[in-house]
Protein backbone atom coordinates (compact mmCIF):
# COMPACT_ATOMS: atom_id res chain seq x y z
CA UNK A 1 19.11 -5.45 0.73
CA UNK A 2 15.67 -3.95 1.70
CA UNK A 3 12.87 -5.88 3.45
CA UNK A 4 8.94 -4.89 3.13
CA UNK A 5 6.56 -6.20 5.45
CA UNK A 6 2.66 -5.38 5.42
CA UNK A 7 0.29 -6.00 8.29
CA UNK A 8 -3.04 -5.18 8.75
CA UNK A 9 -4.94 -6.61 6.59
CA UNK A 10 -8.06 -9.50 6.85
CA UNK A 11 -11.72 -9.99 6.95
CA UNK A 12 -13.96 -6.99 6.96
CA UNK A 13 -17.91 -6.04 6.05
CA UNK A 14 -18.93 -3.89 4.00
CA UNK A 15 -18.45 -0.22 4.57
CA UNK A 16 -16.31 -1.25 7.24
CA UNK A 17 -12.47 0.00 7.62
CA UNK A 18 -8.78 -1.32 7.90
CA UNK A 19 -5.68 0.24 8.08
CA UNK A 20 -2.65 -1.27 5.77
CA UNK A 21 0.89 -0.65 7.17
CA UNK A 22 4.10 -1.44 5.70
CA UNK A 23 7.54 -1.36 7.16
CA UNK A 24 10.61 -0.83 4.79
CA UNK A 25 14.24 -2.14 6.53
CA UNK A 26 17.72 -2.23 5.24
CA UNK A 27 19.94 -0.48 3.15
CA UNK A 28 17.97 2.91 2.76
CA UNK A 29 19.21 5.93 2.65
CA UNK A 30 16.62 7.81 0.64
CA UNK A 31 12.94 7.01 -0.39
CA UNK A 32 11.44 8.51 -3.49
CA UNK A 33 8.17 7.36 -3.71
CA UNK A 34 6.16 4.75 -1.38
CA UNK A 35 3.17 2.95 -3.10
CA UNK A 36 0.22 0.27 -2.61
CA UNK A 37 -0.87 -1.71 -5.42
CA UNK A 38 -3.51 -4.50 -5.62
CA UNK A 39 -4.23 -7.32 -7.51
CA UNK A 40 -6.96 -10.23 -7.42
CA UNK A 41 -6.24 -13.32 -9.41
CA UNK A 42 -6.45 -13.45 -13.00
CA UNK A 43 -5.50 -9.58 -13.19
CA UNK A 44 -3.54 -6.94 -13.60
CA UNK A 45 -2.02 -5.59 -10.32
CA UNK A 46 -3.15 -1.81 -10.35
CA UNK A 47 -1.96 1.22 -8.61
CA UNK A 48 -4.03 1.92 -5.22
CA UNK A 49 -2.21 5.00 -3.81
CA UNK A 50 1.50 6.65 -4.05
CA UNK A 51 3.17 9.30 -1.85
CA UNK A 52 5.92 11.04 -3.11
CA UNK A 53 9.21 12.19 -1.49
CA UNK A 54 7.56 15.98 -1.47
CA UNK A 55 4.30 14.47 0.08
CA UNK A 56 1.88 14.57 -2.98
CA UNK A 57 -0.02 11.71 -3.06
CA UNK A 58 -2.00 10.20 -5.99
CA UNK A 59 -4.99 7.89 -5.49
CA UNK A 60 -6.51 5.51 -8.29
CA UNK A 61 -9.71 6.74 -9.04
CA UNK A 62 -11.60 3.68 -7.31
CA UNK A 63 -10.73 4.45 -4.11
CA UNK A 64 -10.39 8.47 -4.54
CA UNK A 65 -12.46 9.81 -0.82
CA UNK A 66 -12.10 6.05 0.55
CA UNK A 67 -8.58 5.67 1.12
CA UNK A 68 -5.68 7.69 2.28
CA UNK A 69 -2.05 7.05 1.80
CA UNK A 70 0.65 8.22 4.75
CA UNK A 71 4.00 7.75 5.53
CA UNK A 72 6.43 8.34 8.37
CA UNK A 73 9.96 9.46 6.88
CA UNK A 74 11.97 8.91 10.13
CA UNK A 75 10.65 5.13 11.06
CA UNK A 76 10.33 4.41 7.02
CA UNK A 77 6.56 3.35 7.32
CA UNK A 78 3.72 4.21 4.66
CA UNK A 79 0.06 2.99 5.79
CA UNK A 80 -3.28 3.33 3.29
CA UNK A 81 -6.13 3.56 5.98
CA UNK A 82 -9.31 1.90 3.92
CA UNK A 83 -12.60 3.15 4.90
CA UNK A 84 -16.21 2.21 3.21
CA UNK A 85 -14.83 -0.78 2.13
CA UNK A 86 -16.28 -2.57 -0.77
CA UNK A 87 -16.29 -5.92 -1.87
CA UNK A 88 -14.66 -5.02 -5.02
CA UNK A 89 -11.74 -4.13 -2.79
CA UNK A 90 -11.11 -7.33 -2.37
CA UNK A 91 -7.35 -8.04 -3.38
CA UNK A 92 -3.63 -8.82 -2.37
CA UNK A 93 -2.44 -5.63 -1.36
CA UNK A 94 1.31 -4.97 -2.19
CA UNK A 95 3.71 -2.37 -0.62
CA UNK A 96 5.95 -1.20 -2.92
CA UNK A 97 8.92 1.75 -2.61
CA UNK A 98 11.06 3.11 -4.73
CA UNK A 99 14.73 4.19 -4.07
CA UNK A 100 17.33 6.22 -5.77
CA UNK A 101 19.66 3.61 -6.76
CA UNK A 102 19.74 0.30 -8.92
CA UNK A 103 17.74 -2.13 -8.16
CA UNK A 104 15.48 0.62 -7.59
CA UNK A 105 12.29 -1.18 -6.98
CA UNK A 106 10.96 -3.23 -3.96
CA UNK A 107 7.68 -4.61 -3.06
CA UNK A 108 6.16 -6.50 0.33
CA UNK A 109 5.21 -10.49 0.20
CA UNK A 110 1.23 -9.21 0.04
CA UNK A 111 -1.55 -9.10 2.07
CA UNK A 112 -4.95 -10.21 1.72
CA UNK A 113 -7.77 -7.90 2.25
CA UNK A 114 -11.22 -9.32 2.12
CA UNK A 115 -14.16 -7.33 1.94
CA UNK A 116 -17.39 -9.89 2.58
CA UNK A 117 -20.77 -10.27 4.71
């Protein structure tokens, strides 16, 4: 079994900053990709960021020179620092990871990011 928990996330201005972190536990041996997703009722959750087991990270193009994905192998942590926040950012914010082994997919409980004056 493996556990996700996010923190971080809350109330913020405009063109203000937060930093996401998740924590993965359990029965991991291997990560192959760690990801953040978002989704705001009544749509599709979307792909925010993704690191992948050789480092190379992928950003949605919303948040492309906002955001930055990074991960910690050894203590199994990714975080998405969030700077010049919009309030279009507004959203649940998911952590998700992906392992080499079936089930191979695992997401967080969510986190609400807010992005008002």
């Amino acid at each position: 079994q493996v556990h996700l928990v996010e923190s971080g996330g809350g109330l913020v201005e405009p063109g203000g900053s937060l930093k996401l972190s998740c924590v993965a536990s359990g029965s991991i041996f291997s990560i192959l990709a760690m990801a953040w997703h978002r989704q705001v009722p009544g749509k599709q959750r979307e792909l925010v960021a993704v690191i992948v087991s050789g480092g190379t990270t992928t950003y949605a193009d919303s948040v492309k020179g906002r955001f930055t994905i990074s991960r910690d192998t050894a203590k199994n942590t990714v975080s998405l620092q969030m700077n010049s926040l919009k309030p279009e950012d507004t959203a649940v914010y998911y952590c998700n990871i992906l392992v080499p082994r079936v089930p191979s997919n695992y997401w967080g409980q969510g986190i609400q990011v807010t992005v008002s004056a």
